[in-house]
Protein backbone atom coordinates (compact mmCIF):
# COMPACT_ATOMS: atom_id res chain seq x y z
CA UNK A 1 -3.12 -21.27 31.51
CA UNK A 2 -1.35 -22.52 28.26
CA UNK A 3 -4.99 -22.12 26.32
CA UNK A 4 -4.82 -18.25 28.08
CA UNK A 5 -0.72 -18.01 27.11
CA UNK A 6 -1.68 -18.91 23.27
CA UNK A 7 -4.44 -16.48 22.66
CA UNK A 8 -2.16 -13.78 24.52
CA UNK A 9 0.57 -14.76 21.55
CA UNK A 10 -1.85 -14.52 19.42
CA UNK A 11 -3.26 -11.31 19.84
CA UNK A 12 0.37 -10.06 20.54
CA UNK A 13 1.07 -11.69 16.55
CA UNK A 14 -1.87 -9.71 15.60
CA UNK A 15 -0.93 -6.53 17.04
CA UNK A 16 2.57 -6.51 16.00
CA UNK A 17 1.48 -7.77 12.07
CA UNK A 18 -0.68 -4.47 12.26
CA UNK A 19 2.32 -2.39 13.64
CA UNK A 20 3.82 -3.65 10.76
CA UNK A 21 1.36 -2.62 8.24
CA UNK A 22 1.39 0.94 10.17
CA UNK A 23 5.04 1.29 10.11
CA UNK A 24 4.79 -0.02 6.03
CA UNK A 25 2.28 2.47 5.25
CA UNK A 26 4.31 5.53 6.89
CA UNK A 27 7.67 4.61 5.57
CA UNK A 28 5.72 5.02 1.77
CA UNK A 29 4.31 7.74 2.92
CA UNK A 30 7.27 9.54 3.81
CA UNK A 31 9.38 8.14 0.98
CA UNK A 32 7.01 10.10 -0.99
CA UNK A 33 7.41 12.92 1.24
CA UNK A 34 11.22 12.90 1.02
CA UNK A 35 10.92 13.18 -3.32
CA UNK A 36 8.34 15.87 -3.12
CA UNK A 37 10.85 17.51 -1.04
CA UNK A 38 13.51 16.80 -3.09
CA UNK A 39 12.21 17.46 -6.37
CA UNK A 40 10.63 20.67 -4.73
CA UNK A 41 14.10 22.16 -3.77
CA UNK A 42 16.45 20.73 -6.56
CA UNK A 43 17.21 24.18 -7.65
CA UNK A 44 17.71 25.64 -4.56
CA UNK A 45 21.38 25.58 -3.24
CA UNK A 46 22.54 25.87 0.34
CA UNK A 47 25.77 27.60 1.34
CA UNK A 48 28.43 25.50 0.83
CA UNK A 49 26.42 22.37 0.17
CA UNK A 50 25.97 20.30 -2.67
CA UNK A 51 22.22 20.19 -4.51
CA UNK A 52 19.62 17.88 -2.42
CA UNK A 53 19.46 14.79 -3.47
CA UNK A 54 18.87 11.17 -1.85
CA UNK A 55 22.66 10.98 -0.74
CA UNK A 56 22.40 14.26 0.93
CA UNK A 57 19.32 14.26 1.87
CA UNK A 58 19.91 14.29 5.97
CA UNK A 59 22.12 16.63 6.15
CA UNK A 60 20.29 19.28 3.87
CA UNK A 61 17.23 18.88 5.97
CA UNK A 62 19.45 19.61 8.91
CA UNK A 63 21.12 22.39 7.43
CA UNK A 64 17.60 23.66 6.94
CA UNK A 65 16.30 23.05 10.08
CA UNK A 66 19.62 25.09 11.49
CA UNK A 67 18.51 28.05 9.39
CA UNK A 68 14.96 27.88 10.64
CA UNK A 69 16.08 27.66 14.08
CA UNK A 70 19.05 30.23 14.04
CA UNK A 71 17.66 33.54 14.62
CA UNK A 72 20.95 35.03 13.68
CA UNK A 73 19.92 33.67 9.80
CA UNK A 74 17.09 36.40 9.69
CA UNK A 75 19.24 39.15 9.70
CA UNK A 76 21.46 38.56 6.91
CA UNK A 77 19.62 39.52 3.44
CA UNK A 78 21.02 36.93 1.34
CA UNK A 79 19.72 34.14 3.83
CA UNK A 80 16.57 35.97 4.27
CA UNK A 81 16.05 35.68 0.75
CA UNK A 82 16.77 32.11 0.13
CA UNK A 83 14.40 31.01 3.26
CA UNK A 84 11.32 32.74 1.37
CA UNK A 85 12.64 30.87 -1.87
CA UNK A 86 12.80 27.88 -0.05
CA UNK A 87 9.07 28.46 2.01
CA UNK A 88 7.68 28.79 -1.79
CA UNK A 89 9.71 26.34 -3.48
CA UNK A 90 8.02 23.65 -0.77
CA UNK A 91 4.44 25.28 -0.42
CA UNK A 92 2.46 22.95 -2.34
CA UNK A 93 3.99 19.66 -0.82
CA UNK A 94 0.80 18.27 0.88
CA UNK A 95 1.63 16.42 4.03
């Protein structure tokens, strides 16, 4: 049983330093991710926000997902507008 318990913690170690790697690998991978999409909208300025940057970075992607998701957005030209500037300013991030 304690041979059986040891290769269980093993594997387990195994799995978990793999996990690890995984976890390594996508946390680069979106750090990359999060400067394309930075760089990609620098010149692009919400309403009543500052310019995107690392120490706004959250809350400008939540102010854009609000836009995205608020219909309401659409309708009003200006916003309209600055969604298609925003759609090209990010169209040749590769994901």
């Amino acid at each position: 049983q304690i041979s059986t318990m040891e290769k269980n913690l093993k594997n387990i170690e195994e799995e978990n330093k793999i996990i690890e790697e995984q976890n390594e690998a996508l946390f680069l991978e979106l750090s990359g991710l999060s400067q394309a999409l930075i760089q990609s909208l620098a010149n692009i300025r919400l309403p009543h926000m500052e310019p995107i940057s690392e120490q706004n970075f959250d809350a400008y992607v939540n102010t854009l997902t609000d836009m995205y998701t608020n219909q309401e957005c659409y309708q009003n030209p200006e916003n309209k507008d600055l969604l298609e500037s925003i759609k090209q300013a990010v169209k040749g991030i590769q994901v």
